[in-house]
Protein backbone atom coordinates (compact mmCIF):
# COMPACT_ATOMS: atom_id res chain seq x y z
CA UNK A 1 0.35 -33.68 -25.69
CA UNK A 2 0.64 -32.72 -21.98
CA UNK A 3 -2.68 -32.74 -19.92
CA UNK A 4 -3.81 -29.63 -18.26
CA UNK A 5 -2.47 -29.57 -14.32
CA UNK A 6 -5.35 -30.52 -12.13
CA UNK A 7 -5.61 -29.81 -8.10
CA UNK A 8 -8.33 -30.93 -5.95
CA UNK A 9 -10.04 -28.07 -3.92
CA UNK A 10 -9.05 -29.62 -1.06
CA UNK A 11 -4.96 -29.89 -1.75
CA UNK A 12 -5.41 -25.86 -2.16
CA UNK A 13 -4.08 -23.55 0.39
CA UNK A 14 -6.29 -22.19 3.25
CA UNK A 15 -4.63 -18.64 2.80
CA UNK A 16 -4.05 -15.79 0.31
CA UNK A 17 -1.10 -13.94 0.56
CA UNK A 18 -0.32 -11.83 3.25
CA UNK A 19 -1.23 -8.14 2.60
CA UNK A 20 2.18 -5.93 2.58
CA UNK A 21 1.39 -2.46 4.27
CA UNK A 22 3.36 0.68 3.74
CA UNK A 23 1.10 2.44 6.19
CA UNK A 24 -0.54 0.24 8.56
CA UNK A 25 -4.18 -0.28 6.75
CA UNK A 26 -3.82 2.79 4.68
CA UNK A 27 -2.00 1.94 1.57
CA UNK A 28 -0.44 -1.03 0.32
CA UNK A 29 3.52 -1.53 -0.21
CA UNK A 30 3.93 -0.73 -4.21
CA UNK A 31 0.46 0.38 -4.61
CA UNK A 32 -0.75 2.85 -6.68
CA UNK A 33 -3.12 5.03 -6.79
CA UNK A 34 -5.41 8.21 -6.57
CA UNK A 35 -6.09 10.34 -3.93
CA UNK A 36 -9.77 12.09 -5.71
CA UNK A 37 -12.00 14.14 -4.12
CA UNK A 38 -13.58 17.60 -4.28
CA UNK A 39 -12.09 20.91 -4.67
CA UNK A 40 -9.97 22.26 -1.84
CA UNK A 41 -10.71 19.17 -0.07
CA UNK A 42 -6.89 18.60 0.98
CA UNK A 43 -5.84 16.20 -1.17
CA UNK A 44 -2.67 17.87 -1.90
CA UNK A 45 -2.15 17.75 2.32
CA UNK A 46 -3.02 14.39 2.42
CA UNK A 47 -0.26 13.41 -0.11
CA UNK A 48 2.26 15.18 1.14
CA UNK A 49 1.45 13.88 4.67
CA UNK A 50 2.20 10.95 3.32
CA UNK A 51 5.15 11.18 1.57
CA UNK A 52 6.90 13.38 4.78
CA UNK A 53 5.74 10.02 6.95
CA UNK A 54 7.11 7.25 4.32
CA UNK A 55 10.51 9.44 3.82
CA UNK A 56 11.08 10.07 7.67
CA UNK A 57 9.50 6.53 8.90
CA UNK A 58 6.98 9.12 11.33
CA UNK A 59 3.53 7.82 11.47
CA UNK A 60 0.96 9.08 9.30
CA UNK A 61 -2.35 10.32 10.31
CA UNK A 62 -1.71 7.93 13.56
CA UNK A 63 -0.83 4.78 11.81
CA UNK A 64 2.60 3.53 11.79
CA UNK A 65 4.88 2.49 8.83
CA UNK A 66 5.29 -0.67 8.41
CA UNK A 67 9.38 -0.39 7.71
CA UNK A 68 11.66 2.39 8.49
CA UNK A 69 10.93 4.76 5.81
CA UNK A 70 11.41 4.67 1.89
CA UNK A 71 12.46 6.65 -0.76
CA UNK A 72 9.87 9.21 -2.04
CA UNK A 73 9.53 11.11 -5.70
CA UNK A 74 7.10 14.17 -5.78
CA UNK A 75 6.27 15.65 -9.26
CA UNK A 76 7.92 19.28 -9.74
């Protein structure tokens, strides 16, 4: 029977992983999630404002992509 791995506190590293951005401080490379908020609010703006900015490589709302651009899929 194999012991459990034990690590002092100390031996552990200093730093979490580095945070992957799609858009700078906006949303997260592979992230998912929902954009919520009240009726007629512009959500539907806000995602596509998005989307146009990761497919082009543009900026969006004044933040800049962290690559190039990507590959986008909207529902139809």
């Amino acid at each position: 029977m194999n012991p459990l791995p034990v690590q002092r506190a100390s031996q552990l590293s200093s730093t979490g992983p580095q945070t992957q951005w799609l858009v700078e401080e906006l949303w997260t490379e592979q992230a998912v999630g929902i954009l919520g908020g009240e009726p007629k609010c512009c959500k539907s703006f806000l995602a596509l404002d998005v989307a146009v900015s990761v497919a082009s490589g543009a900026p969006c709302l004044h933040r800049e992509l962290a690559q190039t651009g990507g590959g986008v899929a909207l529902p139809g």
